[in-house]
C-alpha atoms as a PDB file:
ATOM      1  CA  UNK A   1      55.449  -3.541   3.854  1.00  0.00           C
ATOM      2  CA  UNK A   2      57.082  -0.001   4.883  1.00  0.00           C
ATOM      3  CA  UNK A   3      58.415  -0.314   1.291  1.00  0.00           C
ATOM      4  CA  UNK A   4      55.118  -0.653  -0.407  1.00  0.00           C
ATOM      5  CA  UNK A   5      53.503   2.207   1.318  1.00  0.00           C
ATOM      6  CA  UNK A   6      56.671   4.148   0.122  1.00  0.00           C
ATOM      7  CA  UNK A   7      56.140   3.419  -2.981  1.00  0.00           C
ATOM      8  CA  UNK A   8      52.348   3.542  -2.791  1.00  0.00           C
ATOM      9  CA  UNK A   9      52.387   7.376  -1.508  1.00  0.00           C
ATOM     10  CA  UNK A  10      54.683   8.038  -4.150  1.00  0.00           C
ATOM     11  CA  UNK A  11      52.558   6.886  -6.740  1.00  0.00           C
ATOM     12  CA  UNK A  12      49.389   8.878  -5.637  1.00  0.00           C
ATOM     13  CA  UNK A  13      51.630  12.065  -4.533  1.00  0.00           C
ATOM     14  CA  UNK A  14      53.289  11.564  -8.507  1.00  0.00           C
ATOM     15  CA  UNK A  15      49.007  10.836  -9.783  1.00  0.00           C
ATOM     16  CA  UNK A  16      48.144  14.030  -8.157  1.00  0.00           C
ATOM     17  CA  UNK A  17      50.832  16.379  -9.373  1.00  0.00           C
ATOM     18  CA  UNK A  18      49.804  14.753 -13.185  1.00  0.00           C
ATOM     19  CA  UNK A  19      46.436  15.882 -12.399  1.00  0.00           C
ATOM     20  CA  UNK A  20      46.717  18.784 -11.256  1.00  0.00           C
ATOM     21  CA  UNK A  21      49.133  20.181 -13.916  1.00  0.00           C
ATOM     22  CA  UNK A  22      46.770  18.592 -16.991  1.00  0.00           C
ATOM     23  CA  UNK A  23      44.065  20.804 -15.476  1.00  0.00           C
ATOM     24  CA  UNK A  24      46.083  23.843 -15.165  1.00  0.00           C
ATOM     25  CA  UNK A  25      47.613  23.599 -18.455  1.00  0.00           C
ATOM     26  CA  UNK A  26      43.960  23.631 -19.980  1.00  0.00           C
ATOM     27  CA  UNK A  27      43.321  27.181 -18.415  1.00  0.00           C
ATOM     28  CA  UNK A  28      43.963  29.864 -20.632  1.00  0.00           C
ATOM     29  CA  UNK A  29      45.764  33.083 -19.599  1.00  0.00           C
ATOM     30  CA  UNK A  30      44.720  36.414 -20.369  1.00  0.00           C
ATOM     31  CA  UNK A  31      46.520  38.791 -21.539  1.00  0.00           C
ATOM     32  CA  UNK A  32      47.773  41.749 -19.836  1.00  0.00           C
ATOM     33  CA  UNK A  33      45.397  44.855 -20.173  1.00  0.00           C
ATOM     34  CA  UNK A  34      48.022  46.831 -22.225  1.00  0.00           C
ATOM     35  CA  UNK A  35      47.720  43.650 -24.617  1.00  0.00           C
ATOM     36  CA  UNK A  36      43.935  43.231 -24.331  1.00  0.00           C
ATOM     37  CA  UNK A  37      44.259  46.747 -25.777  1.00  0.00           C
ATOM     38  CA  UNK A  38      46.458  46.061 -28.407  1.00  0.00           C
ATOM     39  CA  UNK A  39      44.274  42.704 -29.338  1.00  0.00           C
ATOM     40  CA  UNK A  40      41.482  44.962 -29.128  1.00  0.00           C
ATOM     41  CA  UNK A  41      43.229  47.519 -31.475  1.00  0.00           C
ATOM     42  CA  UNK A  42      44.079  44.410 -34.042  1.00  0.00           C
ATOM     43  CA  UNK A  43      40.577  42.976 -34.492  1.00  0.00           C
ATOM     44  CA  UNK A  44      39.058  46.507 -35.259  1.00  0.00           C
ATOM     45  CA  UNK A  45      41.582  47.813 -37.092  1.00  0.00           C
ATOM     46  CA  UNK A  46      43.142  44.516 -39.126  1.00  0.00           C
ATOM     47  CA  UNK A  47      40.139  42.224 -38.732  1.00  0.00           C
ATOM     48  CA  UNK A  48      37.843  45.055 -39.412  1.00  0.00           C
ATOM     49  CA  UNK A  49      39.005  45.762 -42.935  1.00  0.00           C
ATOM     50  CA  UNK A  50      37.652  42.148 -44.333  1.00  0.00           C
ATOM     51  CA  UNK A  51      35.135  41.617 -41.406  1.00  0.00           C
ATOM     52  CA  UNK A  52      33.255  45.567 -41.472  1.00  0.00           C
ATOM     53  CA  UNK A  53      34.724  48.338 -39.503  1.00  0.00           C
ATOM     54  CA  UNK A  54      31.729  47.261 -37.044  1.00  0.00           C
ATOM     55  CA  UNK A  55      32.548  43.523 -37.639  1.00  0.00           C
ATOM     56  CA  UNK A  56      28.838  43.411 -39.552  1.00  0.00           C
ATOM     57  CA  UNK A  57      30.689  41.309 -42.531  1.00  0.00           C
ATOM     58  CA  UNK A  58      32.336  42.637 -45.421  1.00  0.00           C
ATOM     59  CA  UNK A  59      34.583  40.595 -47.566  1.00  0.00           C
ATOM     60  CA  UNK A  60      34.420  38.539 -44.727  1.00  0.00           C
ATOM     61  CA  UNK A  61      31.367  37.277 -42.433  1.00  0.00           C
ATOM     62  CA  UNK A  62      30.133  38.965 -39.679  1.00  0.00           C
ATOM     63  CA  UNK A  63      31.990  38.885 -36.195  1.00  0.00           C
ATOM     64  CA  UNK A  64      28.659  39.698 -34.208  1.00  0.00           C
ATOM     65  CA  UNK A  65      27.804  36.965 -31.238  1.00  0.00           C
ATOM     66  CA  UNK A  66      24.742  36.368 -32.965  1.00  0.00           C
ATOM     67  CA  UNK A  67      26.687  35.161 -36.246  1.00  0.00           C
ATOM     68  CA  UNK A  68      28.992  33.110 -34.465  1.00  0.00           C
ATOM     69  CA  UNK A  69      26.490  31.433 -32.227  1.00  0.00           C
ATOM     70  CA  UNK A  70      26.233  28.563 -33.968  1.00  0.00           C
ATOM     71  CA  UNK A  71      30.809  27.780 -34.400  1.00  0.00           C
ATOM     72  CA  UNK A  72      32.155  26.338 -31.355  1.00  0.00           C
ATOM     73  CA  UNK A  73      34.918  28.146 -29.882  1.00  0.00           C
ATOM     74  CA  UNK A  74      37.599  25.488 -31.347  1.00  0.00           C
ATOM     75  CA  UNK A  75      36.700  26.045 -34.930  1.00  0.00           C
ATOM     76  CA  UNK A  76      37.051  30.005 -34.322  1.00  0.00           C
ATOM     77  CA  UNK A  77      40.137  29.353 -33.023  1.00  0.00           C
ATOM     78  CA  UNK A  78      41.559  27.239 -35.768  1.00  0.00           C
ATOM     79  CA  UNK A  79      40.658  29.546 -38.085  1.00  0.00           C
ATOM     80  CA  UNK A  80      42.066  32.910 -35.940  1.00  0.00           C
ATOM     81  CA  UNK A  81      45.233  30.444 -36.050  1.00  0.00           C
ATOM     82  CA  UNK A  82      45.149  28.913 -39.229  1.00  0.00           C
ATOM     83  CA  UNK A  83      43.385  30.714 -41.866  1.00  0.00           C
ATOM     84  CA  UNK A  84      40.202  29.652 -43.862  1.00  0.00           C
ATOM     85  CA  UNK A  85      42.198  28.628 -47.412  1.00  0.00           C
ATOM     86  CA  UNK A  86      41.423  29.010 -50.409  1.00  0.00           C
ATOM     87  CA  UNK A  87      39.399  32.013 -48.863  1.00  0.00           C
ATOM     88  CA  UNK A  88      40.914  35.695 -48.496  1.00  0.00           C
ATOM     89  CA  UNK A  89      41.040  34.591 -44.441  1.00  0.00           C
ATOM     90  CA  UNK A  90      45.062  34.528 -43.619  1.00  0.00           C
ATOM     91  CA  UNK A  91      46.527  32.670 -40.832  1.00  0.00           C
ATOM     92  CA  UNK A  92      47.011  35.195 -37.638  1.00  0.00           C
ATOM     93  CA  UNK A  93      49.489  32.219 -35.529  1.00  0.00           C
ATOM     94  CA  UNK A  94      52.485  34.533 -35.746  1.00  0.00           C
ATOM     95  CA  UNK A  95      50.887  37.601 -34.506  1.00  0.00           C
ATOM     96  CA  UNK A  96      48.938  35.743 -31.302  1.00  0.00           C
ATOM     97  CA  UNK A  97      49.430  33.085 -28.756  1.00  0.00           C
ATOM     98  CA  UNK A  98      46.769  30.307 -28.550  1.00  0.00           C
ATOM     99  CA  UNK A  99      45.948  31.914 -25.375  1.00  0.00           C
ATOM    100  CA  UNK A 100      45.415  35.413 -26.944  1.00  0.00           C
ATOM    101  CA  UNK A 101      42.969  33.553 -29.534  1.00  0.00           C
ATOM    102  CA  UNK A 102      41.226  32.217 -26.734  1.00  0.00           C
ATOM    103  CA  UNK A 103      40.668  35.371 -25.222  1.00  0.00           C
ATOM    104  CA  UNK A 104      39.486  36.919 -28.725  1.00  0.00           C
ATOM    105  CA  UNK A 105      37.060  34.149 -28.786  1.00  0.00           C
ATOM    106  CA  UNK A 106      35.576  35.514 -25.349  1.00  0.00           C
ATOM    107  CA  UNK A 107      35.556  38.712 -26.498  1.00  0.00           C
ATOM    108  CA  UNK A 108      34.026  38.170 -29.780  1.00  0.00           C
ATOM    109  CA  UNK A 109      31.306  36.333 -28.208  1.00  0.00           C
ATOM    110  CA  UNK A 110      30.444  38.938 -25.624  1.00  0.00           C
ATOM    111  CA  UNK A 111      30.924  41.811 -28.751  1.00  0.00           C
ATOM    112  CA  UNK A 112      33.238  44.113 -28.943  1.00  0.00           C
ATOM    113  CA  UNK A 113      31.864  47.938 -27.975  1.00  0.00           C
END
């Protein structure tokens, strides 16, 4: 019987650390402020020159939260990360994390002043 309970605390002590490493490993970081800036810096600068120096659309759509009110945050982040092919919308996965993307999303929702 001592055996079982052993084994049974084990189980739930082993459950628990599964748990509670899932859920942190769905929580984004953010970046550090001087790369906030930098990201900042990137998405007016790079993003701007398809998207409208004020991210109104260009070449490329607007950026505004009111345009991307109706995209969920994974298919912004796909295409931050992957590109939109055969449009003129190039993959960005070697300049940011997944976490950096995430944290564009945010921003790009709440606009960018």
């Amino acid at each position: 019987m001592l055996l079982s309970r052993t084994l049974y605390r084990s189980v739930l002590v082993a459950m628990g650390l599964i748990m509670v490493s899932s859920v942190t490993a769905s929580v984004s970081a953010e970046p550090s402020l001087e790369r906030q800036k930098e990201l900042i810096h990137l998405v007016k600068q790079d993003c701007g020159a398809c998207h409208g120096m004020t991210l109104k659309g260009g070449l490329g759509p607007s950026l505004l939260p009111e345009s991307l009110r109706n995209k969920s945050n994974e298919v912004l982040k796909q295409t931050i990360l992957n590109g939109r092919p055969p449009t003129p919308m190039p993959p960005w996965r070697k300049f940011f994390s997944e976490d950096e993307v995430d944290w564009l999303v945010k921003l790009l929702r709440r606009g960018i002043g």
